[in-house]
Protein backbone atom coordinates (compact mmCIF):
# COMPACT_ATOMS: atom_id res chain seq x y z
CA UNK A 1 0.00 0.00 0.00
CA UNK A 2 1.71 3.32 -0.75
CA UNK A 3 1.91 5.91 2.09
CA UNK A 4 2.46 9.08 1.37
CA UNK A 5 3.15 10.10 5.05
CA UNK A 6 6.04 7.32 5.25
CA UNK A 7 7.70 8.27 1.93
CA UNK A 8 7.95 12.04 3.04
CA UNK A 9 8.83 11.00 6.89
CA UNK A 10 11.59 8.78 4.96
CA UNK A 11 12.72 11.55 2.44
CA UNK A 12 13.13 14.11 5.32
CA UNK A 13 16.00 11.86 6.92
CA UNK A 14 19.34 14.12 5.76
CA UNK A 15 21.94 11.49 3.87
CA UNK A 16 24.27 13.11 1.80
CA UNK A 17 26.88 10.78 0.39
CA UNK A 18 28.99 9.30 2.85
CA UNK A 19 26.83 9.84 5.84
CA UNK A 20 23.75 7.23 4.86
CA UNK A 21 23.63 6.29 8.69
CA UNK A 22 20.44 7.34 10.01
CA UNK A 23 18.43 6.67 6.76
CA UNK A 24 20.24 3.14 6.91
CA UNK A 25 19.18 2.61 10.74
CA UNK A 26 15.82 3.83 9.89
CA UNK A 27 15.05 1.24 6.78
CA UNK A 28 16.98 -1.76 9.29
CA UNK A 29 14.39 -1.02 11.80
CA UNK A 30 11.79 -0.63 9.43
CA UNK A 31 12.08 -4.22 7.67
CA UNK A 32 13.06 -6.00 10.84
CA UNK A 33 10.21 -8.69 11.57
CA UNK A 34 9.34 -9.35 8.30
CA UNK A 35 10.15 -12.22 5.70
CA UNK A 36 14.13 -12.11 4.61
CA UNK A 37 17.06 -11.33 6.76
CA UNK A 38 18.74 -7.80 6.56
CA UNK A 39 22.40 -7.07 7.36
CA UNK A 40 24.52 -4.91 6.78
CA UNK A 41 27.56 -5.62 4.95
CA UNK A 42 31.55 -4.42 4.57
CA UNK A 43 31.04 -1.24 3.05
CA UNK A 44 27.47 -0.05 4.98
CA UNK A 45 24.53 -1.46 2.59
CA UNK A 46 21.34 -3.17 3.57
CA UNK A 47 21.23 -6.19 2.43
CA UNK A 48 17.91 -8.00 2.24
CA UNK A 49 18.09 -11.39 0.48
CA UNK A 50 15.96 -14.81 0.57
CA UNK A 51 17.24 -18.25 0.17
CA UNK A 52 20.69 -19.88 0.78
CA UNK A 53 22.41 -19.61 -2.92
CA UNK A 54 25.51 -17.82 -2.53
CA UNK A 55 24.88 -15.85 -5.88
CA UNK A 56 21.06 -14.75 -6.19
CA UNK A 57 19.31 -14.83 -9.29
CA UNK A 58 18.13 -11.23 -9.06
CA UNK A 59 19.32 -8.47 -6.83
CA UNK A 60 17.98 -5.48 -6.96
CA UNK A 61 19.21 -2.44 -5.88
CA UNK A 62 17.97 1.39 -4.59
CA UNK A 63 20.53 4.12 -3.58
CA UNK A 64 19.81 5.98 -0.40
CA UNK A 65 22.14 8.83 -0.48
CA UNK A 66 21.30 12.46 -1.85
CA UNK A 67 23.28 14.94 -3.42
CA UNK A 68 22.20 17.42 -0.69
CA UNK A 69 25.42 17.69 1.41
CA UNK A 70 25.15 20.37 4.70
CA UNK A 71 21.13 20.25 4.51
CA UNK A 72 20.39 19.53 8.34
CA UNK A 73 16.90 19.56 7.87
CA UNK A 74 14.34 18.68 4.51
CA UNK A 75 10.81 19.86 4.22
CA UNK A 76 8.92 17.20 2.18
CA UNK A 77 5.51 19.55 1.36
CA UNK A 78 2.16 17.94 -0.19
CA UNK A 79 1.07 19.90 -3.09
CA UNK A 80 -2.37 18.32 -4.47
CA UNK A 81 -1.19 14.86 -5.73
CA UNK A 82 2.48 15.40 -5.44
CA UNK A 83 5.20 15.65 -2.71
CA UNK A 84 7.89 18.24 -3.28
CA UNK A 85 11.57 18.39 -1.49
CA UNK A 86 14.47 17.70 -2.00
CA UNK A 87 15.71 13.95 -2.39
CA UNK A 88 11.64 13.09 -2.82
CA UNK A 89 12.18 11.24 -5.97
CA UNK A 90 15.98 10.54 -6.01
CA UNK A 91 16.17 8.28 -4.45
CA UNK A 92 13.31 8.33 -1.51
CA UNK A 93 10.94 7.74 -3.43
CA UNK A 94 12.58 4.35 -5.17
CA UNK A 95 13.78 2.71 -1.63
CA UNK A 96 10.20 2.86 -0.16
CA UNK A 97 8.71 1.39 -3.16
CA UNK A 98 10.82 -1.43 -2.83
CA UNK A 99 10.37 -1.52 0.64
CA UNK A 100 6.06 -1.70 -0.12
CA UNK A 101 7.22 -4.26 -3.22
CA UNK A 102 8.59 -6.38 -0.42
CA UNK A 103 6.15 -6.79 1.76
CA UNK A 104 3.79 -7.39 -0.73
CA UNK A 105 5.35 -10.40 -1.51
CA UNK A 106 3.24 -13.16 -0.20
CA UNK A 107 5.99 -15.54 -0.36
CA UNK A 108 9.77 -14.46 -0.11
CA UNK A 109 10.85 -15.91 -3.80
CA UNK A 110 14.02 -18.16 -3.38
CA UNK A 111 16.91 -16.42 -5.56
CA UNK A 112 15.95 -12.91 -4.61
CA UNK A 113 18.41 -10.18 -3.13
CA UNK A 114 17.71 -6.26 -2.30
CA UNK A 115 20.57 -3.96 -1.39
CA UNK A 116 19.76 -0.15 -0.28
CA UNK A 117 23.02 0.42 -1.11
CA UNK A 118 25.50 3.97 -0.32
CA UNK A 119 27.19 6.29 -2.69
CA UNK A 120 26.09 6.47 -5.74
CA UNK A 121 25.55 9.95 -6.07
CA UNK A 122 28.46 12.14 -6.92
CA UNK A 123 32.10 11.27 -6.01
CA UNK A 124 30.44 8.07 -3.78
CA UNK A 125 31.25 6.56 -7.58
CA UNK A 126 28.73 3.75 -7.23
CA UNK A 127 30.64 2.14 -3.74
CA UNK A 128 27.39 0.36 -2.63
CA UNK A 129 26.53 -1.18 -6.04
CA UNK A 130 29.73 -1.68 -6.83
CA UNK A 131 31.00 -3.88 -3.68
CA UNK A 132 27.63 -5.68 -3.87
CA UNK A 133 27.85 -7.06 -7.39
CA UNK A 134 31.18 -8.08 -7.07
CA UNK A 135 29.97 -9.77 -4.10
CA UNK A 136 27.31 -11.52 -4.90
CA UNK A 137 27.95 -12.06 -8.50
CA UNK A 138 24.08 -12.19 -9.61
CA UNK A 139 22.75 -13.46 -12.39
CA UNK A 140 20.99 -10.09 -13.25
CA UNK A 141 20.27 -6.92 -11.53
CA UNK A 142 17.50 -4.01 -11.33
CA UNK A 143 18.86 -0.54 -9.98
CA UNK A 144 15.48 1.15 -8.75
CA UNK A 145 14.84 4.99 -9.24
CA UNK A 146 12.28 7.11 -8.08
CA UNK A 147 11.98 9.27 -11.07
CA UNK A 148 12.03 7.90 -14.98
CA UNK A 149 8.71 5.31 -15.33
CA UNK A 150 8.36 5.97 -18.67
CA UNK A 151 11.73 4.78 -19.61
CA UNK A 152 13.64 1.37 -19.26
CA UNK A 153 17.65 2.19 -19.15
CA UNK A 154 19.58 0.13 -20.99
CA UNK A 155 22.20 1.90 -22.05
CA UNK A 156 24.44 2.70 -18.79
CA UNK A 157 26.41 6.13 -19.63
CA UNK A 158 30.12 5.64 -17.57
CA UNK A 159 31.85 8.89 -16.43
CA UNK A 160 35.90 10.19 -15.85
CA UNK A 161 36.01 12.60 -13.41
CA UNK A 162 39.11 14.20 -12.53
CA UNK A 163 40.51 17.16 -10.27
CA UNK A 164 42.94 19.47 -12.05
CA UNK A 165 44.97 21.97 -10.20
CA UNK A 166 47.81 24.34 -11.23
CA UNK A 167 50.44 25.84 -9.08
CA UNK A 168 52.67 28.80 -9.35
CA UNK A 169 54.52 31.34 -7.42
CA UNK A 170 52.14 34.31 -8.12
CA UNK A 171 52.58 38.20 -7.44
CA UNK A 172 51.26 41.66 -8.03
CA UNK A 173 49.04 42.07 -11.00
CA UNK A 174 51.76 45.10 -11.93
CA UNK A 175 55.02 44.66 -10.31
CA UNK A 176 55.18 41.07 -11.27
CA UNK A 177 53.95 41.86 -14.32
CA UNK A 178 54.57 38.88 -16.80
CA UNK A 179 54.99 36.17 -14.20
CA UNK A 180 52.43 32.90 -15.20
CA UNK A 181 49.10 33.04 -13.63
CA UNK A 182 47.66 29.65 -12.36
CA UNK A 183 43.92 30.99 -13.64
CA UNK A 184 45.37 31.45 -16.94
CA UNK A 185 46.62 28.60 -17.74
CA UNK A 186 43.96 26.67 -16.12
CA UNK A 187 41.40 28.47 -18.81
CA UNK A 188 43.85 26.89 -21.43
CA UNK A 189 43.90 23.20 -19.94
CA UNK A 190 40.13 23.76 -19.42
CA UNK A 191 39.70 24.81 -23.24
CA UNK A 192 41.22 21.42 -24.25
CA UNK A 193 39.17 19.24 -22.19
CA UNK A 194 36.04 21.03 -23.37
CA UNK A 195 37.30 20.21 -26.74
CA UNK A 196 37.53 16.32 -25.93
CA UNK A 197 34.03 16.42 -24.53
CA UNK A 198 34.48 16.88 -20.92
CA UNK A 199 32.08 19.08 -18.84
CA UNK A 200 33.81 21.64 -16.48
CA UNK A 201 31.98 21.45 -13.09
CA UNK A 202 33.60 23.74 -10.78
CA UNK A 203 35.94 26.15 -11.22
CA UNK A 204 38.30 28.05 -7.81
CA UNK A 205 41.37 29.83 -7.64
CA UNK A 206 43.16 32.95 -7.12
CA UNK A 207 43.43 35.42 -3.95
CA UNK A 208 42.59 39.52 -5.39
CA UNK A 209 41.47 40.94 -8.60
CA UNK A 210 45.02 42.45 -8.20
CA UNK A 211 46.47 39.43 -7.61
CA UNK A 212 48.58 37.10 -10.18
CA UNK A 213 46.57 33.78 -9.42
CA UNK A 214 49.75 30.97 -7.30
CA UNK A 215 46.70 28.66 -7.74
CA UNK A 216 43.79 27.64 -9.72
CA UNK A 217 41.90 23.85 -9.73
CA UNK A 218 38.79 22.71 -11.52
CA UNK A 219 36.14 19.22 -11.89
CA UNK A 220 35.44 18.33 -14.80
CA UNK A 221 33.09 15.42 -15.85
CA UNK A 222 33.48 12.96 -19.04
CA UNK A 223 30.67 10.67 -20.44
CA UNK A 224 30.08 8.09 -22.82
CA UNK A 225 28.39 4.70 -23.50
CA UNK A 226 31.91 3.32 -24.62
CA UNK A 227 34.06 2.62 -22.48
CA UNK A 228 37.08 2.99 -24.67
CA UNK A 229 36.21 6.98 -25.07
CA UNK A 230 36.54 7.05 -21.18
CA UNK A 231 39.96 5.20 -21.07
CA UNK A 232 40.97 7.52 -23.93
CA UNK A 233 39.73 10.60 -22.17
CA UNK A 234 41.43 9.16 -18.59
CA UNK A 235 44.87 8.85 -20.62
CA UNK A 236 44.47 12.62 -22.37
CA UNK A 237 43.62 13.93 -19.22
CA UNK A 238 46.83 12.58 -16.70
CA UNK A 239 48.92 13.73 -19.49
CA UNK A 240 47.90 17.75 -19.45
CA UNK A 241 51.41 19.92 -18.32
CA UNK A 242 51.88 22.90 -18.40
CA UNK A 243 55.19 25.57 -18.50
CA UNK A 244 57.71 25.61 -15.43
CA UNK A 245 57.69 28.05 -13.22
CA UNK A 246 53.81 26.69 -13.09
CA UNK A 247 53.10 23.23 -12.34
CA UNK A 248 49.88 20.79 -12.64
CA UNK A 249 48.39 18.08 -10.42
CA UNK A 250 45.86 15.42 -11.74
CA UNK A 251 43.69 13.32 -9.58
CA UNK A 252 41.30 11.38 -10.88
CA UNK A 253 38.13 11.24 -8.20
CA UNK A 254 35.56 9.12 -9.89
CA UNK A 255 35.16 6.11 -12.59
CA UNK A 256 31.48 4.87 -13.57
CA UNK A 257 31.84 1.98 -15.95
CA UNK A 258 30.02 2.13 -18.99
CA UNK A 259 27.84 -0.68 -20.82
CA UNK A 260 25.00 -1.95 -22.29
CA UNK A 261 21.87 -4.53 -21.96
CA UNK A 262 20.91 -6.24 -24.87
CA UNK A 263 17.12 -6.23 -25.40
CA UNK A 264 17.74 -9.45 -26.07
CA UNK A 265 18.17 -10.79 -22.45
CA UNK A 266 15.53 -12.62 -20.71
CA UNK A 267 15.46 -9.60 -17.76
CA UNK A 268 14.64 -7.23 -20.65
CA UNK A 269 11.90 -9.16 -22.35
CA UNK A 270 10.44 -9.62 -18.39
CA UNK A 271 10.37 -5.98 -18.21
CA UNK A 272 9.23 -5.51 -21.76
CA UNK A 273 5.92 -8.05 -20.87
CA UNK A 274 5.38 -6.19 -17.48
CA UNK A 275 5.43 -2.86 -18.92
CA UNK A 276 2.84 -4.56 -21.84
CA UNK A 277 0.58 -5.98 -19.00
CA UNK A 278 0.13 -2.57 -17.47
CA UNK A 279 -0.14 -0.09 -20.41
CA UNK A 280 3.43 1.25 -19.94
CA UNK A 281 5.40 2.94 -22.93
CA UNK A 282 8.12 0.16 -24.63
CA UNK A 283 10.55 3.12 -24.39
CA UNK A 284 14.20 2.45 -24.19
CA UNK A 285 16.70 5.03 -22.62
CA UNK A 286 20.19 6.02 -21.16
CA UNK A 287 21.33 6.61 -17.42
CA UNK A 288 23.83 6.37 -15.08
CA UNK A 289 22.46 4.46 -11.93
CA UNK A 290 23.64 1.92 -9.87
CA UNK A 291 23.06 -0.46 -12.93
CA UNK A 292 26.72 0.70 -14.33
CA UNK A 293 28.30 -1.57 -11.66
CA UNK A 294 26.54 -4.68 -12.84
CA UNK A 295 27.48 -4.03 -16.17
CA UNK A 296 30.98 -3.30 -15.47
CA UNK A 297 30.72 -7.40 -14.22
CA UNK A 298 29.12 -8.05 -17.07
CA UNK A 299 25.75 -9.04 -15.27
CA UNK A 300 22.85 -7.87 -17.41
CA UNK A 301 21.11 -5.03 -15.73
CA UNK A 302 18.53 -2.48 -16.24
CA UNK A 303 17.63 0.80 -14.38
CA UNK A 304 13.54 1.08 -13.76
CA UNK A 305 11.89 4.15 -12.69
CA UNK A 306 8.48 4.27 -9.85
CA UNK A 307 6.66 7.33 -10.95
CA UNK A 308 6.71 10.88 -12.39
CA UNK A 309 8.47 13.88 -11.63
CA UNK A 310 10.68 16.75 -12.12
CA UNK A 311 13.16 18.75 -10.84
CA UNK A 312 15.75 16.29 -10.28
CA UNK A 313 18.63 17.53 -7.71
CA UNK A 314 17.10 20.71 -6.49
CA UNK A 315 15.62 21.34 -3.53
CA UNK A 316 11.97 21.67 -5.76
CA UNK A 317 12.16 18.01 -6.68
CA UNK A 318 8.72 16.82 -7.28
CA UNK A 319 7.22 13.40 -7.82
CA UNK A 320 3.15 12.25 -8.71
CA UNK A 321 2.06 10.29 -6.24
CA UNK A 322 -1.14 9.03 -8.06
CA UNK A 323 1.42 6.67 -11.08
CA UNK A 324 3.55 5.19 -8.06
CA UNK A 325 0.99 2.51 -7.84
CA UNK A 326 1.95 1.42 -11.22
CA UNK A 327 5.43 1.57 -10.34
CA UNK A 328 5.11 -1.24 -8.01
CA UNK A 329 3.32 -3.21 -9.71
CA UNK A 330 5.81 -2.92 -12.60
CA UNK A 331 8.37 -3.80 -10.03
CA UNK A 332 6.21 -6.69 -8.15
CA UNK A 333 5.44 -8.27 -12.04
CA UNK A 334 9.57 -8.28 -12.93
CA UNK A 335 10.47 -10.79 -9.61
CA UNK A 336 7.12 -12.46 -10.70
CA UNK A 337 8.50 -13.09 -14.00
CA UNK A 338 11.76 -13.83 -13.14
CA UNK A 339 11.51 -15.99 -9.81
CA UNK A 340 7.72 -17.51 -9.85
């Protein structure tokens, strides 16, 4: 039964990236009692599973961590038929759906395994999904969103992300006239990437508008849905240089593997006959979700979405409560299909 008081009590529980705790304890205490055993594991996921098989037939997975980092406290607001707030639909919305999916469930089906897993927003560069696919090796996997019903990802988009920061001695804007600014040649390095398709995030530096820049740094942010673009873009990129008396630093933060699902594969054609059965669009897409770490194992995976919305990673985030319905059933029809 969906509850729109839970989902917004849930959503209003602050976990930015790396501090999923009290979200974590919440859901622990919320399942305990009920069919399956949850625990967490090395790297702090719930994991919910049924059966004794070592490697599940299906796990499927739902993020809990939001890109809102220093928010101490999150209004979740009713608005007609919708709840607005930040985090509402990414992810909130997805982990209590499969939370209601569960206990629908009038048997626990042998082979299945859930995992509310951690950082997969940002620099968390899929931690949770990662450590539990290579884990527990399944034989296919669903990452769960709250946003996105209309579309059935496929096509997982894998990212570069790298830090770049330049060094120099600095000075006076006129006295040290001619000496390198950091900013400067930043913009250069910066120019380049944008050329090779990277996205500059963030940009700091420099001390005084009178001030030769001694240091500069910027994010930047490389997709693609081959994976030999990103290895090509991660090689360009620890190469940059630039002139002496300056000097450059490259870190790279964050690696999502890229891949794709072959429409092909028996969890696609489950999904396809779901979606069929409840009058849902056969409408293929790209993402990057938790589903990127089972295709970098090469487990077939596919990223499905609960309901409507907008405003994805802003504090307006909105989702329609009145589709979510259909979004569990969509879910509940997929372990039908797959597990009996």
């Amino acid at each position: 039964m969906i509850d729109a008081d839970e989902l917004a009590e849930f959503a209003a529980i602050p976990a930015p990236t790396g501090s999923e705790e009290a979200r974590l304890k919440w859901l622990q205490e919320r399942l305990s009692g009920g069919t399956g055993s949850p625990a967490r594991d090395a790297v702090g996921n719930l994991v919910w599973r049924t059966g004794s098989s070592e490697a599940p037939t299906l796990l499927v997975m739902a993020h809990v961590d939001t890109v809102f980092a220093g928010m101490d406290e999150i209004r979740i607001a009713r608005e007609g038929d919708d709840l607005v707030g930040p985090g509402i639909g990414d992810n909130a919305t997805a982990v209590m759906a499969l939370v209601w999916v569960l206990e629908r469930l009038a048997e626990a089906p042998d082979g299945l395994c859930v995992a509310f897993t951690v950082g997969e927003e940002g620099l968390g560069n899929l931690r949770g999904a990662l450590h539990a696919c290579r884990e527990l090796r399944p034989a296919m996997a669903i990452a769960l969103e709250g946003h996105g019903l209309d579309d059935v990802v496929t096509d997982h988009v894998g990212s570069v992300r790298a830090r770049v920061t330049v060094r120099g001695p600095g000075g006076h804007s006129w006295s040290d006239r001619g000496t390198p600014s950091a900013i400067h040649a930043l913009f250069s390095l910066g120019a380049r990437l944008a050329e090779a398709g990277a996205n500059i995030g963030t940009v700091s530096g420099g001390q005084a508008v009178n001030a030769i820049a001694a240091e500069a740094g910027m994010l930047v942010d490389r997709r693609s849905l081959e994976q030999a673009e990103l290895d090509a873009f991660e090689a360009e990129v620890t190469r940059l240089s630039v002139e002496p008396p300056l000097a450059a630093e490259i870190e790279v933060v964050g690696r999502r593997p890229a891949g794709q699902t072959a429409l092909e594969e028996p969890l696609v054609r489950a999904v396809l006959d779901a979606r069929r059965s409840l009058g849902l669009p056969e409408r293929w897409g790209s993402g990057s979700t938790d589903a990127n770490a089972a295709a970098a194992f090469g487990i077939p995976a596919v990223s499905l979405g609960c309901t409507r919305g907008s405003g994805m990673h802003t504090i307006h985030e909105r989702i329609e409560l009145g589709p979510l319905e259909l979004g569990c059933r969509q879910l509940e029809a997929v372990i039908g299909a797959l597990l009996g």
